[in-house]
Every structure is written in C-alpha cells, then in structure tokens.
Protein backbone atom coordinates (compact mmCIF):
# COMPACT_ATOMS: atom_id res chain seq x y z
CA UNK A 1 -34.42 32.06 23.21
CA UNK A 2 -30.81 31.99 22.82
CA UNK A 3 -30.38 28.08 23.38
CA UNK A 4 -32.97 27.23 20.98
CA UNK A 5 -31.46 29.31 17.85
CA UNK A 6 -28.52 27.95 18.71
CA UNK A 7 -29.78 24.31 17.89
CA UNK A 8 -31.35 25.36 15.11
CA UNK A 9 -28.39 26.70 13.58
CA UNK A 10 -26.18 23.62 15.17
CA UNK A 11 -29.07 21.55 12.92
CA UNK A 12 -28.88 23.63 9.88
CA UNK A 13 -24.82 24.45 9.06
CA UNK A 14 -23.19 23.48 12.42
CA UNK A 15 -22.27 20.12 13.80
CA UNK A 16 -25.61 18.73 13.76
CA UNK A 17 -25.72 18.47 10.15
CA UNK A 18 -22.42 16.44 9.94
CA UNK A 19 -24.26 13.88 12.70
CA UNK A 20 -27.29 13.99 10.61
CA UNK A 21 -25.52 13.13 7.22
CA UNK A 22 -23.70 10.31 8.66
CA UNK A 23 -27.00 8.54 10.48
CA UNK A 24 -28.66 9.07 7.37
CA UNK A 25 -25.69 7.23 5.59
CA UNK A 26 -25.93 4.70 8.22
CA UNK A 27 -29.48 3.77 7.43
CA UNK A 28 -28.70 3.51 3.68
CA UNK A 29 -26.72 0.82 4.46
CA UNK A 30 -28.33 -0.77 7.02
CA UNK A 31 -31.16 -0.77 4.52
CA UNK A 32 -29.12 -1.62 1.95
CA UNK A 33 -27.88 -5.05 3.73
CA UNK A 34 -31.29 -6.04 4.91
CA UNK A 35 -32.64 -5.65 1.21
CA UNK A 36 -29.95 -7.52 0.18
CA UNK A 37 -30.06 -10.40 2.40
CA UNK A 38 -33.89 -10.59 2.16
CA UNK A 39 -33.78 -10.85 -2.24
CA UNK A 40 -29.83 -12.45 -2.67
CA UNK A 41 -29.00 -14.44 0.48
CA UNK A 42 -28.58 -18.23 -0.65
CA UNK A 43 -26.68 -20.00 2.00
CA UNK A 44 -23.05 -20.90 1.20
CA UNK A 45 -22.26 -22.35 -1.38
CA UNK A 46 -18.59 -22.67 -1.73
CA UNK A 47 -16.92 -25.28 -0.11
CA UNK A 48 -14.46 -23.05 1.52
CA UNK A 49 -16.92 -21.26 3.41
CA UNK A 50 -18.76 -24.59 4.95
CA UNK A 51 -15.56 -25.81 6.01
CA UNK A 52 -14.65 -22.84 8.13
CA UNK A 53 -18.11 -22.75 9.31
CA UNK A 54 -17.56 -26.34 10.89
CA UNK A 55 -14.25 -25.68 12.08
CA UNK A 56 -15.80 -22.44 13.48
CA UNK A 57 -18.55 -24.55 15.46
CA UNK A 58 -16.12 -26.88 16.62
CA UNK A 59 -13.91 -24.46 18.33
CA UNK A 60 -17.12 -22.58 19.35
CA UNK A 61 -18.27 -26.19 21.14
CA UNK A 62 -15.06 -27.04 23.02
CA UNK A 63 -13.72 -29.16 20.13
CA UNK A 64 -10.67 -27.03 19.76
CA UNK A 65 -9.07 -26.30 16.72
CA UNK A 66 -10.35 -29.40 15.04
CA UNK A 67 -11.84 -30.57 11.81
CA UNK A 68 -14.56 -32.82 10.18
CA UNK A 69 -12.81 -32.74 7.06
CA UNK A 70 -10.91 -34.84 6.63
CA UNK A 71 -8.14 -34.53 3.26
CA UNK A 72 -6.12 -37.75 2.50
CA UNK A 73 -3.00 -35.42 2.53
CA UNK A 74 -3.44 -33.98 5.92
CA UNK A 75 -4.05 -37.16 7.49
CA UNK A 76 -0.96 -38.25 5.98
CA UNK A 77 1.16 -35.49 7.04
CA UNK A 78 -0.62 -35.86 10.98
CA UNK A 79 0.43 -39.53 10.74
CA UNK A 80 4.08 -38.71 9.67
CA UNK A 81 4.85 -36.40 12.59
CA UNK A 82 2.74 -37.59 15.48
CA UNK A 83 4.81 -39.73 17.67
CA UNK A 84 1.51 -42.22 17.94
CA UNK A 85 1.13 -43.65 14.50
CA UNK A 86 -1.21 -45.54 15.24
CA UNK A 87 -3.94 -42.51 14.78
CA UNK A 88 -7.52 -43.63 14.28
CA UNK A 89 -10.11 -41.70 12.18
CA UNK A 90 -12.15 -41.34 14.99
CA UNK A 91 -9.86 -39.27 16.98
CA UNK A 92 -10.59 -35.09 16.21
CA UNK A 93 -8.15 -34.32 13.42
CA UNK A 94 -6.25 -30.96 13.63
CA UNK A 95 -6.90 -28.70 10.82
CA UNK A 96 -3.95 -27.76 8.62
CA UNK A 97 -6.07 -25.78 5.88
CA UNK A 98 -7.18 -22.45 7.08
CA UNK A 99 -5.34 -19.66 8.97
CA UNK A 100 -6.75 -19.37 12.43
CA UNK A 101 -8.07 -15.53 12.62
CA UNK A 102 -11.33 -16.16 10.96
CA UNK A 103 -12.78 -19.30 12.70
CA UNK A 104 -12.12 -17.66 15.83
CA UNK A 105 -14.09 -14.97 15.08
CA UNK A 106 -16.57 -16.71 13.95
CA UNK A 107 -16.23 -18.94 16.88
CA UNK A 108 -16.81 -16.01 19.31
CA UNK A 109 -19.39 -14.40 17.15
CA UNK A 110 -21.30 -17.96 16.94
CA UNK A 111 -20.74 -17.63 21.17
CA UNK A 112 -22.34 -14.15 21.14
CA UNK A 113 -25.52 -14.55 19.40
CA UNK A 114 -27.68 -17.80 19.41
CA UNK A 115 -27.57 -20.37 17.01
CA UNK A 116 -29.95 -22.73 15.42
CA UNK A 117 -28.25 -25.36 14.01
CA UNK A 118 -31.55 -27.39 13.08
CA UNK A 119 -31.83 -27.83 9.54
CA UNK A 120 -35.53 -27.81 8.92
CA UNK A 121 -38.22 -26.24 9.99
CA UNK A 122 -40.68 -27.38 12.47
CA UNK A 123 -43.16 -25.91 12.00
CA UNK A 124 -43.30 -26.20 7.82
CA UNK A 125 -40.49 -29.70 7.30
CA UNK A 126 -38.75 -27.07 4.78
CA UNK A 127 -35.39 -25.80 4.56
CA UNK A 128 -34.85 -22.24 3.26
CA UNK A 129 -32.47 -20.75 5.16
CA UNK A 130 -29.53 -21.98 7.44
CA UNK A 131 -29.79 -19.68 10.03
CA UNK A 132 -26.08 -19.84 11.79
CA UNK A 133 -25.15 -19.09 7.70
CA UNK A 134 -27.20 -15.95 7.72
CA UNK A 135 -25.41 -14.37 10.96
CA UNK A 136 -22.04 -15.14 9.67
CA UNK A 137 -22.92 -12.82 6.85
CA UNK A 138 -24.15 -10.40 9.12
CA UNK A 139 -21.31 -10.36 10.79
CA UNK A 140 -19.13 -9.68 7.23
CA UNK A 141 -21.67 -6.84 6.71
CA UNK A 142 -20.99 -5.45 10.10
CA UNK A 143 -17.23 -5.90 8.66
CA UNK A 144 -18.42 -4.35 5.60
CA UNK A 145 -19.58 -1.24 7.15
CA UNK A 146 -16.40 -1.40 9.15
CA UNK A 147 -14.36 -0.87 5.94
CA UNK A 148 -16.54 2.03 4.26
CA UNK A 149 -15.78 3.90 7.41
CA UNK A 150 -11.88 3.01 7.38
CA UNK A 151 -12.08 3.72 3.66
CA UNK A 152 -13.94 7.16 4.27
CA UNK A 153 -12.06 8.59 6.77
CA UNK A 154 -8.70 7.66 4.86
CA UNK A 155 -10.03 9.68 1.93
CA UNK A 156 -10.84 12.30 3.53
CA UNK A 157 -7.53 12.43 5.36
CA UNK A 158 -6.19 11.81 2.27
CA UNK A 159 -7.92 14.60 -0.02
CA UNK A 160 -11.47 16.00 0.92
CA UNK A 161 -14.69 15.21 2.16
CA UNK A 162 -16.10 15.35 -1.22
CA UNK A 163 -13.71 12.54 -2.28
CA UNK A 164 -14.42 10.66 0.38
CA UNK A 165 -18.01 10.41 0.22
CA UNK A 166 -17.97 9.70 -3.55
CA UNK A 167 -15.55 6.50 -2.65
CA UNK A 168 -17.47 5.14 0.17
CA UNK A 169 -20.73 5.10 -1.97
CA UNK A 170 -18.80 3.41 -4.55
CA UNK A 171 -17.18 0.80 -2.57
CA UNK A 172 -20.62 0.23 -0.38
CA UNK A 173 -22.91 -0.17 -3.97
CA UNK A 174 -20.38 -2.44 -5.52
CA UNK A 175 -22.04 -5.54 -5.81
CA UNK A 176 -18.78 -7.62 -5.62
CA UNK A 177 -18.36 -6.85 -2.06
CA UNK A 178 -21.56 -7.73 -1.34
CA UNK A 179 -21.52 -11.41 -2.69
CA UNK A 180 -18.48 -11.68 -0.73
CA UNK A 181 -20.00 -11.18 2.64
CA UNK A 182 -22.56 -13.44 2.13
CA UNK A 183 -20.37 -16.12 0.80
CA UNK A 184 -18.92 -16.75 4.17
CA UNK A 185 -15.47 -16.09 3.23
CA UNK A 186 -12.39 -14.00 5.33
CA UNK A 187 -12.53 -11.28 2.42
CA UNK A 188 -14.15 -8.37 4.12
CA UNK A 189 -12.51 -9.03 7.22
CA UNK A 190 -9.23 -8.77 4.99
CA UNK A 191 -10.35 -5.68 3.30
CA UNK A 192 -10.40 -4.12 6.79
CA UNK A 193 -6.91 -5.12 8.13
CA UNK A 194 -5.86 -3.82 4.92
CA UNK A 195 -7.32 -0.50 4.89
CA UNK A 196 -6.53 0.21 8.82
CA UNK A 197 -2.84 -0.85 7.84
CA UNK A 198 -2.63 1.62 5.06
CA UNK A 199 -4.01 4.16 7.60
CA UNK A 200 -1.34 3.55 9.38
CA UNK A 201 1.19 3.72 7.08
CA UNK A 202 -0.26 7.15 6.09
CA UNK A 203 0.38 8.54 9.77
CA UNK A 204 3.89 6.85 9.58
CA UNK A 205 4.53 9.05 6.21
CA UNK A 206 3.35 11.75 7.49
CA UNK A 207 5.23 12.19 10.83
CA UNK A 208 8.52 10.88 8.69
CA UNK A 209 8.14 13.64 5.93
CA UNK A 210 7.08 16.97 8.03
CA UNK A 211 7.83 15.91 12.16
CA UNK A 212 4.92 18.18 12.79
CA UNK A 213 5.04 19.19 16.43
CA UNK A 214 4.49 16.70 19.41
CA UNK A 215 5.83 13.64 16.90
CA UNK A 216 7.92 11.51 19.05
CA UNK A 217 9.69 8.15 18.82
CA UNK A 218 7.34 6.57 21.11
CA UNK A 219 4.51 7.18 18.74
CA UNK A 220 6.09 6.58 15.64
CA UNK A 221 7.13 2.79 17.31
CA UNK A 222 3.71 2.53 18.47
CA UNK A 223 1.97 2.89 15.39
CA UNK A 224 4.93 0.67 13.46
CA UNK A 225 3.55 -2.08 16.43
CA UNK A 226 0.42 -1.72 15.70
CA UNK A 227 1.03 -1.94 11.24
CA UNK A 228 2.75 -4.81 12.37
CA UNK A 229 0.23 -6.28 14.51
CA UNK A 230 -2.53 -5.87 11.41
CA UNK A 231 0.19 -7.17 9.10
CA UNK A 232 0.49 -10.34 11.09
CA UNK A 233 -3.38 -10.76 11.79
CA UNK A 234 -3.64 -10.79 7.76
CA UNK A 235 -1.17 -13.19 7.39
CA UNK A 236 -3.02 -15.39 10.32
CA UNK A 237 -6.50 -14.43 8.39
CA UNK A 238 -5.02 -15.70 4.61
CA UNK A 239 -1.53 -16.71 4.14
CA UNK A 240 -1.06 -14.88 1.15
CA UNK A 241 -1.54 -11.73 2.82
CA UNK A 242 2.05 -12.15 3.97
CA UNK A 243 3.19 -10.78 0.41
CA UNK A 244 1.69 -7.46 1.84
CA UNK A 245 5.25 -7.09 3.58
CA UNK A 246 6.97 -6.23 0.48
CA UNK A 247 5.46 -3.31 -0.47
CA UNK A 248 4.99 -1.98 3.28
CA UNK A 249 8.71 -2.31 3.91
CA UNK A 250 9.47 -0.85 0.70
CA UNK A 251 6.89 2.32 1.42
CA UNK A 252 8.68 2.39 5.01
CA UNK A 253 12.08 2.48 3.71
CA UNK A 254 11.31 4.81 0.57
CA UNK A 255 9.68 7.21 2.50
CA UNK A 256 9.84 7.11 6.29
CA UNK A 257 12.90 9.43 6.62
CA UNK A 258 14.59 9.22 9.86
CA UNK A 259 11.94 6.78 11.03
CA UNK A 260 12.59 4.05 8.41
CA UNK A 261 15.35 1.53 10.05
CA UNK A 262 13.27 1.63 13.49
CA UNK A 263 9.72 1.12 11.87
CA UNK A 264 10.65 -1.33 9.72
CA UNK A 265 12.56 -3.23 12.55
CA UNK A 266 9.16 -2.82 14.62
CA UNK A 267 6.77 -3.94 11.77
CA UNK A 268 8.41 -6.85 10.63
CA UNK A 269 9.39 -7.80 14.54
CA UNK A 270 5.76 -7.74 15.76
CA UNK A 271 4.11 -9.68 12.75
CA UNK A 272 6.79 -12.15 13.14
CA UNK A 273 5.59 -12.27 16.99
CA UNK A 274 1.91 -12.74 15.97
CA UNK A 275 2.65 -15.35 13.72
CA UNK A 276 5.94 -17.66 15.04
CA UNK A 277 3.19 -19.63 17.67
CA UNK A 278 0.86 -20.47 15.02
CA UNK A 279 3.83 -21.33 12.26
CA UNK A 280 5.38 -23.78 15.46
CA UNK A 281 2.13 -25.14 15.59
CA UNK A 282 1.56 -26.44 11.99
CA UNK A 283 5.28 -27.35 11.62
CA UNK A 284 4.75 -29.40 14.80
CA UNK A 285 1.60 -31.13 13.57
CA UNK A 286 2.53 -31.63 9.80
CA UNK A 287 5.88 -30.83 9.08
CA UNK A 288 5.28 -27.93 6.65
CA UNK A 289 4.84 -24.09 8.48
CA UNK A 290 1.95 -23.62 6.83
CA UNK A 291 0.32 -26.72 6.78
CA UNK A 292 -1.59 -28.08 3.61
CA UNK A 293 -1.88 -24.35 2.16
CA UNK A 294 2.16 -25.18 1.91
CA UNK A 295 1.11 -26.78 -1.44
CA UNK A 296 -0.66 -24.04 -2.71
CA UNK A 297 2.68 -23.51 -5.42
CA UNK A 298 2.62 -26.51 -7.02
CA UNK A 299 -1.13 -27.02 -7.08
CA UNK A 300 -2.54 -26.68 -10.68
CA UNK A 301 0.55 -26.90 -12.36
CA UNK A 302 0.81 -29.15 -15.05
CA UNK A 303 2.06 -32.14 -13.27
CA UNK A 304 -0.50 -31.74 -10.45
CA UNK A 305 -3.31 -30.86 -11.94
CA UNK A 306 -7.02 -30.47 -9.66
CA UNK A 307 -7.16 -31.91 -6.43
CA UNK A 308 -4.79 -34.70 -6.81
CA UNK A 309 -2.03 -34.06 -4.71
CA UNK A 310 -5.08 -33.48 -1.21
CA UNK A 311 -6.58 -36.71 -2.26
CA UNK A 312 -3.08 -38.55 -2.00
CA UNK A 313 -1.36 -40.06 0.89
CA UNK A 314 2.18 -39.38 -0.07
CA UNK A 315 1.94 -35.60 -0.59
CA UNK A 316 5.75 -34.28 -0.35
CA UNK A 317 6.36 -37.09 -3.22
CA UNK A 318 3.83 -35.81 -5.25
CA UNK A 319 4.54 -32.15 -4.57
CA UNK A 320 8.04 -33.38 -5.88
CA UNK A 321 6.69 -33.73 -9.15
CA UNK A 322 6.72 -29.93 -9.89
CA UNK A 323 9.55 -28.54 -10.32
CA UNK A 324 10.24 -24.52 -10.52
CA UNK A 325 9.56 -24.88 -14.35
CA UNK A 326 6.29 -26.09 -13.42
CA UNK A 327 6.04 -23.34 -10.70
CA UNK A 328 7.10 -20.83 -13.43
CA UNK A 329 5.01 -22.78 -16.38
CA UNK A 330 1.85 -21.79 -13.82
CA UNK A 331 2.53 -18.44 -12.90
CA UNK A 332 3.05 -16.96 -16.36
CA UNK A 333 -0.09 -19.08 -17.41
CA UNK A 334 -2.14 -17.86 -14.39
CA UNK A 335 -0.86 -14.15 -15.04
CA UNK A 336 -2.15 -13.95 -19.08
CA UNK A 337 -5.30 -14.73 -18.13
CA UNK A 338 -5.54 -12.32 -14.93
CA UNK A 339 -3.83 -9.70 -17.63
CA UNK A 340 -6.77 -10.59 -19.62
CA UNK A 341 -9.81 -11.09 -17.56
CA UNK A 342 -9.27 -9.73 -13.90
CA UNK A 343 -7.25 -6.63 -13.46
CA UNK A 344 -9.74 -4.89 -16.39
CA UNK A 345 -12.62 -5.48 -14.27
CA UNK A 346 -11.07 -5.37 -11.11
CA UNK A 347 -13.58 -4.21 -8.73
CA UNK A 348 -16.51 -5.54 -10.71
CA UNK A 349 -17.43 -1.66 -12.04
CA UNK A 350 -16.37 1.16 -14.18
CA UNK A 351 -13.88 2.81 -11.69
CA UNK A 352 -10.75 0.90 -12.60
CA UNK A 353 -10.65 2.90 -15.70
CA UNK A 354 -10.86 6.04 -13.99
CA UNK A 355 -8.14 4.74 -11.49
CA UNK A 356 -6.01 3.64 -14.29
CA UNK A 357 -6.05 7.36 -16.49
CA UNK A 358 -5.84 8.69 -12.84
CA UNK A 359 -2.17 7.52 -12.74
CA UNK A 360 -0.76 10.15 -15.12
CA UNK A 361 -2.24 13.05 -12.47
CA UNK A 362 0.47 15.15 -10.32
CA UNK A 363 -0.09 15.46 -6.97
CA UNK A 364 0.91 18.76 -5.00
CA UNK A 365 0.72 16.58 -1.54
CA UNK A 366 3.18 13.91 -1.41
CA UNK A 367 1.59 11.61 0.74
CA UNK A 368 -1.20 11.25 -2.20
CA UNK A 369 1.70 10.60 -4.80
CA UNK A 370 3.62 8.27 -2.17
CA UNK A 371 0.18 5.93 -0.87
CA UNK A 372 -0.56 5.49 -4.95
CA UNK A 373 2.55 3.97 -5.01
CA UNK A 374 1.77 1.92 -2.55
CA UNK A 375 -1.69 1.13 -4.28
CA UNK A 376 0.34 0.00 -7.14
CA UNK A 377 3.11 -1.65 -5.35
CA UNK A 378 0.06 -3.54 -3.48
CA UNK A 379 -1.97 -4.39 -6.49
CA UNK A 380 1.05 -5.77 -8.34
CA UNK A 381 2.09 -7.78 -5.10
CA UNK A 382 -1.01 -9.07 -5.11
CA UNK A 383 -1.53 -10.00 -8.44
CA UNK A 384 2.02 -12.23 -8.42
CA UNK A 385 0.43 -13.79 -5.23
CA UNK A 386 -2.56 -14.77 -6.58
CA UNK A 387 -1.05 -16.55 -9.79
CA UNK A 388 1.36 -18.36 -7.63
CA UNK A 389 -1.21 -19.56 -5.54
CA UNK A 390 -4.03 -20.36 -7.57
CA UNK A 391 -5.66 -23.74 -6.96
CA UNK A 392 -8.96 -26.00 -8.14
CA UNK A 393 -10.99 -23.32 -5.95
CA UNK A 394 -10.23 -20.57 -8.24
CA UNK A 395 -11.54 -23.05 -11.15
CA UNK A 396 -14.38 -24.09 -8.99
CA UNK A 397 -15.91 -20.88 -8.60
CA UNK A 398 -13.65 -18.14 -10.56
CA UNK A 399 -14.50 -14.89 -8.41
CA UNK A 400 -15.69 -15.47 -5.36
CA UNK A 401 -13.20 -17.66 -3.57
CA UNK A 402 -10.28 -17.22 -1.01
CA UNK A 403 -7.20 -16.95 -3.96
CA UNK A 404 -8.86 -13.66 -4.91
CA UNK A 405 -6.77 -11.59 -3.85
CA UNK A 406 -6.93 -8.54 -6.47
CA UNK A 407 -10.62 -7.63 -4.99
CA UNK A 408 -8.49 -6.75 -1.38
CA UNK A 409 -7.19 -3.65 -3.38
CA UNK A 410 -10.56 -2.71 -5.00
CA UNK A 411 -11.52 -0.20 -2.57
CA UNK A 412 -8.38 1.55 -3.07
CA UNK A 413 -8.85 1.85 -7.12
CA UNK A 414 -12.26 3.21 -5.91
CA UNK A 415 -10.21 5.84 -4.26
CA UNK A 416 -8.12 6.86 -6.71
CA UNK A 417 -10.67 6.63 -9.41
CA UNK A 418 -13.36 8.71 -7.43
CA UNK A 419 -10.56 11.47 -6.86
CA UNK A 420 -10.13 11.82 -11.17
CA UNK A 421 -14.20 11.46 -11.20
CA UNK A 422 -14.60 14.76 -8.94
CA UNK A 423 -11.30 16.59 -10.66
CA UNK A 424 -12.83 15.94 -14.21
CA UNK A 425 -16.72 17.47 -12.46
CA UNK A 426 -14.41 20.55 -11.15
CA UNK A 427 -13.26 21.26 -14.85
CA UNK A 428 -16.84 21.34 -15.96
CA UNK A 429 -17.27 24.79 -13.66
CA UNK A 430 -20.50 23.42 -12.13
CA UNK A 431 -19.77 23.93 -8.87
CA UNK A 432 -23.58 23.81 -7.67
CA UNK A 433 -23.90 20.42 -9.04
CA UNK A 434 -20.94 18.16 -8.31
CA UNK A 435 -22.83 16.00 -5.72
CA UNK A 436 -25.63 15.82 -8.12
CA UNK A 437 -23.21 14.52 -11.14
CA UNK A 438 -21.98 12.33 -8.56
CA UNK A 439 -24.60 10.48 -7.63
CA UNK A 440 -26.31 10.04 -10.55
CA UNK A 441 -23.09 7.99 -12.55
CA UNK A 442 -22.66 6.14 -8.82
C-alpha cells in the first residue's frame, strides 16, 4: 500500500515529524502555563497593573478612556487646560498616565471572554482568586507564546534550527517572563512588538545587502511601514519604547545600502502617524505630549524625591525644581547601580554570561554580526532609558514593574548566548549528543 508507507515515512523523517515536534512543544507550554498559574498565580499586586485593569474596564463598559484614579497632578493639569474650570470630581477624569495600546487590548479581550467582576464567592464568602485578573494573564501567556514563536523563527532565520530551539526553551523556562505575565503588566506584549520589529529589520538587511531576486521598492517600503507601524505601537504601549528609534535608524542607515534614505523616511513617517493623534490628545487635555509620564525625568531626583511631585497641585512648579544637574545627578546614580545589579543578571539566568563572551565570536554571515549590533545598540538604548526614567515604582517593587526596560532585550541575550552554548557543544565532537547536553544545562 503505497499511500500508507508513504505516511509512515511522512511520520517518521518527513514533514510529519516537524508537525509533531512543534504540537508536542505546544503542549509543553500549554502545560507549562496551566502549572504555573495553578501553584504561582496571586492576583496583581502592583499598583500599575490594577490601574490599567480599571482603566481597561472602563473603556470595556462605555466609559471611554477614563480613570478612577485620580493623581492630584493630573487633576491639576485637566483643570489648567479645560476651558470649564469649574471641573467637579465627579465628572470621569481622562487618564494622562498610561499609553493607550494596552488597555485597549485588554478592553477588547475583557469584551471577548466573560467576566466576573464579583469579588467573593457565593457559594464559600471567600476570595481567592480575581477572576477578570486571571484572564488578563492568560492573555500575556497567549502573548508569551506569541514571542517564543517570533523568537524561534528569527533564530532559525538567523542561524539554525538547533539554535533556535535551544533559545526558545530558554526564553519559555525563564522564570522572569513568567512573573511578568501574571503581573498584569504591557511587558510581554512589548517583548513581541520588539521581536517582530527586529524581524523586520532582518528582512530590510537582507534585501539591502544581497537584492536577491524579486526584491523591489514596493516591498522594501512595505516592510519599512510596517517596522514603523510596530515602532509606533511600542511607543503607544510604553513611552520609553520610543528610544527604540535610535538604534533602528542607526541599523537602517549603517546597513540598508541603497534602501537606507527611503526606509528610514518610511519608518520614522509611519510611527510619527501612529502616534501624532494620541500626542494631540494629551497635549490637548494637559498641556504636556505625554501627559503625567512627561515627569518621568525629574521624578526621583534629589529635589523630587518619591511621589511628591503626583501628589501636588502645582506640578510644572515643582518639576521646576530639577534642574539638568538633577536630571544628570539621577541618571549617573540610577546607571551605577543598574552597572551593578541589573545588566549581570539580566534575564534572571545564566545566559547573559554566555551572551557577553559570545561578543568576541566572528561571524561569516553579516546579518548575524550586523543584528548583534543592534542587540547591543538596543540594550545600551535601553539601559540610558531606563535610568532616565526611573520613578518610586522601580523602588516599590525593583523588577517587576513598567521602568524595566532591560528585560525587553532578554530574549535576544538568550539568542546570542544559546548560539556560543551550541558552538562550545560542537567543539566537544559529540555530535550524537548535542540536544542531550542541551537540555540537560536548560
């Protein structure tokens, strides 16, 4: 029976076992998450994460973009520019704190699937778990997941399948991202704009180095739309995603060849698009493009130390306090202790090291050599960014909060670091046991 031995072998070395590897990889995870949630779920407990969760519910319920809490300094700043100052507390008061990409989503997921908002039970008169909290981290773990595959198939793109399999098992058993997605937090969703917009960016090298057959200009623009698109829908996710446009315009004009004035036109054109409306809005409403996370600079500094300058009613006179020593008196204290305490662990595991003796390696391929640039450029971006903009939160809970913006370009060291892991296995000459030696130290 010809169509039978074909399946068989289809099963055994063909396509077949491909599909069967990656469903069995699918149940890890799906495994993985439910174990998870069942032993470490704990509701949220930042405050961050409960107040986009209400302004979530409130857009979700026809409240608009609207808030129910309420900062001294944003009421201040909606009093200064509204035409009506005679504003009541009463009246639904915009929100100027968060960047509008995540509460919508959560918004339409909290539309999707049904929520009980009751807060005890019933049945028992206990409370153990908020159940709208648990789907929100569902939803991150769907976002998760999202990411390991974005992450998988730009290693294997990138170098082999071998590679990319060792990352994504790296990346999915690091316990950091896992406290992230059930902290309610934008972080995974972050992790995968960041990774499709390196993906991207890959393409873009690649078509600008070797114009393999069939490149055009229309495809070239449209994927510099679409970087730029992601790029913007960071920047609407977390404000200090923006920084991400320094080292993407510096990759593009580095390395995009021919390509490089008309990307980088495109790029920086279509996140401007996707975020002028939303900038209009807050300048409209408060004064300040981007609202109260305008303050974010001189927060923490010396002068304004805490949460003193959201708790006051006058806060462009107390922002006025902090000068650019201040500024610069915060950044280079922010940046000895990141020197010190996160970039060594960054990633929460051992694969930073490996990453960071990784660096000295030559690559044959110059996209590889080119995209670890970008790695760098991104992680020392980053790094500035989150110094600059660290606040109480960071003091309030010192890893998992929004200012962490290091952990973004985890999955990346993961890369890098499983790609020295598998060329120091191929020097041992074991070739019958690399995915054994792999998974054991994973």
């Amino acid at each position: 029976m010809p169509g039978l031995q074909d399946l068989i072998h289809r099963l055994e070395e063909g396509a077949g076992v491909r599909v069967i590897r990656y469903a069995l990889a699918l149940f890890l995870f799906v495994a993985l998450a439910v174990v998870y949630d069942v032993k470490c779920f704990r509701n949220f407990a930042g405050e961050e994460a409960m107040d986009t969760a209400q302004l979530a519910r409130n857009i979700a319920e026809g409240r608009g973009y609207t808030t129910d809490y309420l900062r001294p300094a944003s009421l201040a700043l909606v009093k200064a520019n509204s035409p009506d100052q005679n504003l009541q507390l009463t009246d639904r008061h915009p929100d100027l704190a968060n960047a509008p990409v995540y509460p919508y989503l959560l918004a339409a997921w909290m539309k999707a699937v049904p929520m009980n908002h009751a807060i005890l039970n019933p049945r028992k008169g206990l409370f153990r778990i908020h159940q709208p909290e648990l789907m929100i981290a569902i939803l991150n773990q769907i976002l998760l997941l999202g990411s390991v595959v974005i992450l998988f198939c730009l290693a294997r793109s990138l170098f082999d399948e071998q590679v990319a399999w060792l990352a994504s098992a790296i990346y999915s058993g690091t316990g950091l991202f896992w406290r992230f997605s059930v902290s309610g937090l934008s972080t995974s969703l972050l992790v995968l704009i960041l990774l499709l917009l390196l993906s991207c960016l890959l393409w873009l090298e690649r078509r600008g180095r070797d114009e393999p057959e069939g490149t055009s200009w229309k495809s070239v623009l449209s994927v510099s739309l679409l970087a730029g698109t992601l790029l913007g829908l960071g920047f609407l996710t977390r404000y200090a995603f923006g920084w991400m446009l320094i080292p993407v315009l510096g990759f593009v004009v580095l390395f995009l060849g021919r390509y490089r004035i008309a990307a980088s036109v495109m790029i920086l054109s279509m996140s401007l698009v996707i975020s002028a409306p939303w900038l209009a809005r807050n300048y409209r409403i408060s004064g300040n493009l981007f609202g109260m996370a305008g303050y974010a600079l001189v927060e923490g500094s010396l002068e304004i130390p805490d949460q003193r300058l959201i708790r006051s009613l006058a806060p462009d006179e107390v922002a006025r306090k902090a000068g650019l020593k201040s500024v610069g008196r915060k950044l280079m204290g922010n940046l000895r202790d990141m020197v010190q305490n996160d970039l060594p662990r960054l990633g929460g595991n051992w694969t930073s090291a490996f990453f960071l003796a990784g660096l000295m390696i030559r690559f044959g391929d110059p996209s590889r050599g080119r995209m670890r640039y970008l790695v760098l450029g991104s992680i020392l971006t980053m790094t500035l960014a989150q110094a600059l903009g660290r606040t109480h939160l960071a003091v309030d809970s010192p890893e998992i909060n929004s200012e962490n913006l290091l952990v973004l370009t985890a999955p990346l060291v993961f890369l890098f670091g499983a790609v020295f892991f598998v060329m120091l296995l191929e020097q041992l000459e074991l070739p019958k046991l690399p995915w054994l030696f792999s998974g054991v130290v994973v």
